[in-house]
C-alpha atoms as a PDB file:
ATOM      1  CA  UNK A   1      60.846  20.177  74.225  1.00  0.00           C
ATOM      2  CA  UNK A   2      64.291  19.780  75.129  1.00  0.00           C
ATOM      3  CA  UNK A   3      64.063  19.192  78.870  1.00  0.00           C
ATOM      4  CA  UNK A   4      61.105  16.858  80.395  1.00  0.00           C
ATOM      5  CA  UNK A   5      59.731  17.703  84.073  1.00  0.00           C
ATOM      6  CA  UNK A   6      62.899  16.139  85.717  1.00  0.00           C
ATOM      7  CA  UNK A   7      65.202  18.494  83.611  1.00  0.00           C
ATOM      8  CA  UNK A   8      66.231  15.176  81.584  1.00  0.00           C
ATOM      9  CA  UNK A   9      67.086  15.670  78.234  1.00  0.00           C
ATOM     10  CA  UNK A  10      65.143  13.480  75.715  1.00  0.00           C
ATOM     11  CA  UNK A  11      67.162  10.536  74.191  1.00  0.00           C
ATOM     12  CA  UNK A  12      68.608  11.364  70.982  1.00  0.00           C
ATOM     13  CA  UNK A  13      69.243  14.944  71.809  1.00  0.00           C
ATOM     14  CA  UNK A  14      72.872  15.511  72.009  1.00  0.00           C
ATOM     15  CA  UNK A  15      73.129  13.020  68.950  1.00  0.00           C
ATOM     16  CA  UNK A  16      70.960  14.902  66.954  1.00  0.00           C
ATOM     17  CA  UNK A  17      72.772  18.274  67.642  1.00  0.00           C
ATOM     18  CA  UNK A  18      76.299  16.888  67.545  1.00  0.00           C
ATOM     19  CA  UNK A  19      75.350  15.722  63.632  1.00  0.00           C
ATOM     20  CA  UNK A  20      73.673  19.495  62.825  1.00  0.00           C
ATOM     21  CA  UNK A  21      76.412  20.697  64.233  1.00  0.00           C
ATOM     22  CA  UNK A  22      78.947  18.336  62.193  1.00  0.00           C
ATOM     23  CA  UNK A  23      76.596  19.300  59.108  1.00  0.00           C
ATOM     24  CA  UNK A  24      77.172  23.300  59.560  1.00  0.00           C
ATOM     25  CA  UNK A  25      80.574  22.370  59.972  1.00  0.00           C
ATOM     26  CA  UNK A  26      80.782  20.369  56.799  1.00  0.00           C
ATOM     27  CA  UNK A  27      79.289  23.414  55.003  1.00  0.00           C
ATOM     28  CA  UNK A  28      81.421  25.917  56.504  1.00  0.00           C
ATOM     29  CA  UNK A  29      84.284  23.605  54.872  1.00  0.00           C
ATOM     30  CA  UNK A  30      82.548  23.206  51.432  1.00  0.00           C
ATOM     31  CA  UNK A  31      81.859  27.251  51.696  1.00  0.00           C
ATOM     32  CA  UNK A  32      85.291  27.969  51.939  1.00  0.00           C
ATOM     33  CA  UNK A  33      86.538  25.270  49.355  1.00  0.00           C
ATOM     34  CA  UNK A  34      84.386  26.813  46.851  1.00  0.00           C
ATOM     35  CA  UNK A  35      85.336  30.219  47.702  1.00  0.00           C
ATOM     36  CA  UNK A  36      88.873  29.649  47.402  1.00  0.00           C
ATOM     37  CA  UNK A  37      88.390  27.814  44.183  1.00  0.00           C
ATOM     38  CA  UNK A  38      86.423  30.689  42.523  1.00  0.00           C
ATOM     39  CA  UNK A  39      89.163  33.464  43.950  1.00  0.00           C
ATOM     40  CA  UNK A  40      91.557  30.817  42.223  1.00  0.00           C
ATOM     41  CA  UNK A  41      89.703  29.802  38.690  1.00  0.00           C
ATOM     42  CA  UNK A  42      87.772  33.620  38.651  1.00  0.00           C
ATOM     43  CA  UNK A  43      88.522  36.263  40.890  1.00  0.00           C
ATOM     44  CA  UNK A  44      87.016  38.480  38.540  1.00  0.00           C
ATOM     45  CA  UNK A  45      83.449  37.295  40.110  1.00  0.00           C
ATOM     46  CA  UNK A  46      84.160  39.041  42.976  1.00  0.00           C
ATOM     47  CA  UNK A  47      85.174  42.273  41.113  1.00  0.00           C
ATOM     48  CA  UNK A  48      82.399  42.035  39.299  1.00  0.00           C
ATOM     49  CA  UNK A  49      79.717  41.716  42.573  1.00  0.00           C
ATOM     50  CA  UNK A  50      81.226  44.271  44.232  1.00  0.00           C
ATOM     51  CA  UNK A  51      82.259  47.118  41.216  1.00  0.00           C
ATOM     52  CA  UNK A  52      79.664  46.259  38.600  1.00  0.00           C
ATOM     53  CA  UNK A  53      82.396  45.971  36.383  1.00  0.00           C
ATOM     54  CA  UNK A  54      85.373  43.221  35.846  1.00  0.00           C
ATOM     55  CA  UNK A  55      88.867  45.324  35.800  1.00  0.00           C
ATOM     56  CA  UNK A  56      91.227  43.896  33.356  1.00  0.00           C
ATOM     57  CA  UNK A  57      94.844  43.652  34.253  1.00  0.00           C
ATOM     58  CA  UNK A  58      95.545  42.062  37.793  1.00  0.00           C
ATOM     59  CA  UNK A  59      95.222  38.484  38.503  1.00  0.00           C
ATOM     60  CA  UNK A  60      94.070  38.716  41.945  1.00  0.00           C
ATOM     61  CA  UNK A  61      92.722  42.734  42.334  1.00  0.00           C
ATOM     62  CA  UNK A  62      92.974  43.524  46.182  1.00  0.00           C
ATOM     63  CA  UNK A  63      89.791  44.211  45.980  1.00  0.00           C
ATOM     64  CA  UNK A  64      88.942  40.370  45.063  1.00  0.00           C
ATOM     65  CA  UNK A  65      91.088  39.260  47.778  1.00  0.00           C
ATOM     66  CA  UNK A  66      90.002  41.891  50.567  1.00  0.00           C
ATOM     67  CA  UNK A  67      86.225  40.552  49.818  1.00  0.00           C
ATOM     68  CA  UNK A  68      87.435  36.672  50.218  1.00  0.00           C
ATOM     69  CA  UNK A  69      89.627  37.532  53.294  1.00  0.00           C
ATOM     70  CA  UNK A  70      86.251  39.308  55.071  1.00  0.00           C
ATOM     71  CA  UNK A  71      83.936  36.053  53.749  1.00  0.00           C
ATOM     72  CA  UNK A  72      86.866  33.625  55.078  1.00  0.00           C
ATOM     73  CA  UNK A  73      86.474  36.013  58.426  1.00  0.00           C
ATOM     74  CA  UNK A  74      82.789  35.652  58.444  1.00  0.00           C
ATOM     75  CA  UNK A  75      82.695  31.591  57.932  1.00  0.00           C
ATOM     76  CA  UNK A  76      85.423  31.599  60.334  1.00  0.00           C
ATOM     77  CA  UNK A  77      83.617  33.246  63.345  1.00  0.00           C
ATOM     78  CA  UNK A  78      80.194  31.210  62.242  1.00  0.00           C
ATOM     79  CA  UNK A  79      82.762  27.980  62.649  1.00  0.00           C
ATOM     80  CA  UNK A  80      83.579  29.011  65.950  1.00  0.00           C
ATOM     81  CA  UNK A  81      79.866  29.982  66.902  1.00  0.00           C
ATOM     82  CA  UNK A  82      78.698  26.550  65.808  1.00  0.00           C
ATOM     83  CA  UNK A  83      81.392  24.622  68.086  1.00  0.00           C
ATOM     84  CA  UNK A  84      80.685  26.930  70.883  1.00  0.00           C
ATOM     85  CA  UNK A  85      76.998  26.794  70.738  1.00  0.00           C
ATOM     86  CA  UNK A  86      76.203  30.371  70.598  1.00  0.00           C
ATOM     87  CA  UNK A  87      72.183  30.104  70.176  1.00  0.00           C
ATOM     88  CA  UNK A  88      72.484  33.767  67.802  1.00  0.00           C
ATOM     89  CA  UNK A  89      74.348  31.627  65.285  1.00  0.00           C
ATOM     90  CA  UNK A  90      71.322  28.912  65.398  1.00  0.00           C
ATOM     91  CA  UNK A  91      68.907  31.491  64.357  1.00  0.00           C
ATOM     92  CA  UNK A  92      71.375  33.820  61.756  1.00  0.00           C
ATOM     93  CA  UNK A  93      71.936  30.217  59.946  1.00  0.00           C
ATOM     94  CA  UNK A  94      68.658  28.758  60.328  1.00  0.00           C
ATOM     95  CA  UNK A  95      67.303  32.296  58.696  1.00  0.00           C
ATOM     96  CA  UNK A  96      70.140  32.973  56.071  1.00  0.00           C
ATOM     97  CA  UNK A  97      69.885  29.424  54.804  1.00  0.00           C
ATOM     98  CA  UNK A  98      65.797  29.283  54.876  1.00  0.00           C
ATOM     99  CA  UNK A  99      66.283  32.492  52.538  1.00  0.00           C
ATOM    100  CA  UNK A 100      68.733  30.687  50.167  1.00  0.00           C
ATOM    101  CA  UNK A 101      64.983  28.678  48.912  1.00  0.00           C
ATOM    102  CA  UNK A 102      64.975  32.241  47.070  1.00  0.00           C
ATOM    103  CA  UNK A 103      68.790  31.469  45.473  1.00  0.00           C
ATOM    104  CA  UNK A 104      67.198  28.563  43.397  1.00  0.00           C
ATOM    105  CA  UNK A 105      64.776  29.719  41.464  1.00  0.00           C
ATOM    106  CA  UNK A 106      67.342  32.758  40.711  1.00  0.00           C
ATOM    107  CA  UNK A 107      69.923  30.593  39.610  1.00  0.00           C
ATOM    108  CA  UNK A 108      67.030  28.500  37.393  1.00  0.00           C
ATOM    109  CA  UNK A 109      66.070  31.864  35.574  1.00  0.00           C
ATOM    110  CA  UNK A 110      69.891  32.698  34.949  1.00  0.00           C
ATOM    111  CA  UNK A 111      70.388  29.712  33.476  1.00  0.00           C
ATOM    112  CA  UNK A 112      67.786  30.267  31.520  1.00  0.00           C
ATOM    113  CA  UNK A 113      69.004  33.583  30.288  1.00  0.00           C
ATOM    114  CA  UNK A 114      65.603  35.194  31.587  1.00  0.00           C
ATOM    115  CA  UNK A 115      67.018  37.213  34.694  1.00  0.00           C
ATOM    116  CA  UNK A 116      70.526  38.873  33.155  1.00  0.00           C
ATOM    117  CA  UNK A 117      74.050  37.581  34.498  1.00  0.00           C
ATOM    118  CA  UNK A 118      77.112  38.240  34.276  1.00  0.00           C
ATOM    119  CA  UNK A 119      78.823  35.599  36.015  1.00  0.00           C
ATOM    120  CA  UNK A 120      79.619  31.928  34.078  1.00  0.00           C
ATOM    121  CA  UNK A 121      77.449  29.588  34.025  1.00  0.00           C
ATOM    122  CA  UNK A 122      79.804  26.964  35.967  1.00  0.00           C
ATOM    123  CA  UNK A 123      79.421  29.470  38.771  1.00  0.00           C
ATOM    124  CA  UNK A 124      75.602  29.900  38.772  1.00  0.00           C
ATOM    125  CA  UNK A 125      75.608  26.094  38.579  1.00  0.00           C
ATOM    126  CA  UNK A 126      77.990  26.210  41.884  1.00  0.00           C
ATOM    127  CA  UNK A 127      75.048  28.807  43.637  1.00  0.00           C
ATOM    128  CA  UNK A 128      72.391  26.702  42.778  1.00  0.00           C
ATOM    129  CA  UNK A 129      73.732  23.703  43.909  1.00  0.00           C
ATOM    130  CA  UNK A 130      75.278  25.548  47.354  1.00  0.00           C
ATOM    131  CA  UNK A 131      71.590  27.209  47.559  1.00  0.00           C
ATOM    132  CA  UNK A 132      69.875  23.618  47.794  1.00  0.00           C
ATOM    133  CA  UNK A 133      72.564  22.407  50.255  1.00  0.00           C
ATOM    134  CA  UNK A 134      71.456  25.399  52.721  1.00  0.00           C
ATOM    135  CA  UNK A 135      67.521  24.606  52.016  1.00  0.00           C
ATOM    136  CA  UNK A 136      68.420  21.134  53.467  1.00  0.00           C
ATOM    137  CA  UNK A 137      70.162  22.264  56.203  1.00  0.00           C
ATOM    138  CA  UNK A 138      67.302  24.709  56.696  1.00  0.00           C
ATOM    139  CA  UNK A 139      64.547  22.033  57.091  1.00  0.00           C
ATOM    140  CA  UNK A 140      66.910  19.979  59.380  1.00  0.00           C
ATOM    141  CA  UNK A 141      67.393  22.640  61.940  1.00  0.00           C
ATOM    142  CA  UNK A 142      63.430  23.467  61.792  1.00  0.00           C
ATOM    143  CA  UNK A 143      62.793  20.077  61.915  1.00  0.00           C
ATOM    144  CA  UNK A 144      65.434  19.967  65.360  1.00  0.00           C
ATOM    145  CA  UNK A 145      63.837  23.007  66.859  1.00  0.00           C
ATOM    146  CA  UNK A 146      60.461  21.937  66.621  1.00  0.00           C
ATOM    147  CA  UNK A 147      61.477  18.381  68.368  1.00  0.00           C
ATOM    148  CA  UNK A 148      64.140  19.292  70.791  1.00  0.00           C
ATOM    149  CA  UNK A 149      64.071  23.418  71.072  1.00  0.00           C
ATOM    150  CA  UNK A 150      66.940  26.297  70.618  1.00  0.00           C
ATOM    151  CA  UNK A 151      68.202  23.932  74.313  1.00  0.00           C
ATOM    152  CA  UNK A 152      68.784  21.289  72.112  1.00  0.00           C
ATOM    153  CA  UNK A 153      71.324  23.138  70.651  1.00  0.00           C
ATOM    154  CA  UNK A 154      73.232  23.523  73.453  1.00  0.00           C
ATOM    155  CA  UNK A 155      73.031  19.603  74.269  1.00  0.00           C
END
């Protein structure tokens, strides 16, 4: 646990949940540099995921940027959360990115042409890749909570 029988935290605490902290952080930056690059390179991704259908016509559909701007929001108040502490953030990460171990495979049959897709390949690639950063990041904050508890988070 977190706290011993004189309230004391254990040595290496506070280091070890200043660098998963630094680590979320570091992936809320690569999340948004990605995002920004695909709304840059492909905004027809995110017409696609959200119509069905890629629109012709408009370089960056409102509907593209709407769906960025509201994913920007999201990462935003997650990098806020993080640097505050808030122990709901802990467990919405810890369980969004142990459900990412699911993105893998996904990406694996896509590239495979087995499962159908319509986005490039370059940008399953991306997922994939994003997908085994989260798994990582998953095991390290399972690994943290078994050894220090959700109070080591606040440390």
């Amino acid at each position: 646990m977190a706290t011993g029988s004189d309230g004391a935290r254990e040595p290496g605490c506070a280091q070890a949940a200043r660098s998963l902290r630094l680590a979320l952080l570091g992936f809320c930056a690569l999340a948004v540099a990605l995002l920004l690059v695909v709304y840059a390179v492909a905004p027809a991704i995110y017409v696609t995921t959200l119509l069905g259908t890629a629109r012709a016509g408009d370089a960056h559909p409102p509907v593209a940027t709407a769906f960025m701007a509201a994913i920007l929001a999201l990462v935003g108040m997650l990098g806020v959360g993080i640097l505050r502490r808030w122990r709901w953030v802990f467990w919405l990460v810890l369980v969004a990115f142990s459900a990412s171990v699911l993105q893998i495979p996904a990406a694996a049959l896509a590239l495979a042409g087995i499962v159908p897709n319509a986005a490039p390949a370059w940008y399953v690639v991306a997922r994939g890749l994003v997908a085994c950063v989260q798994v990582v990041i998953a095991v390290s904050m399972i690994r943290f909570y078994r050894r220090y508890g959700i109070a080591g988070w606040m440390a």
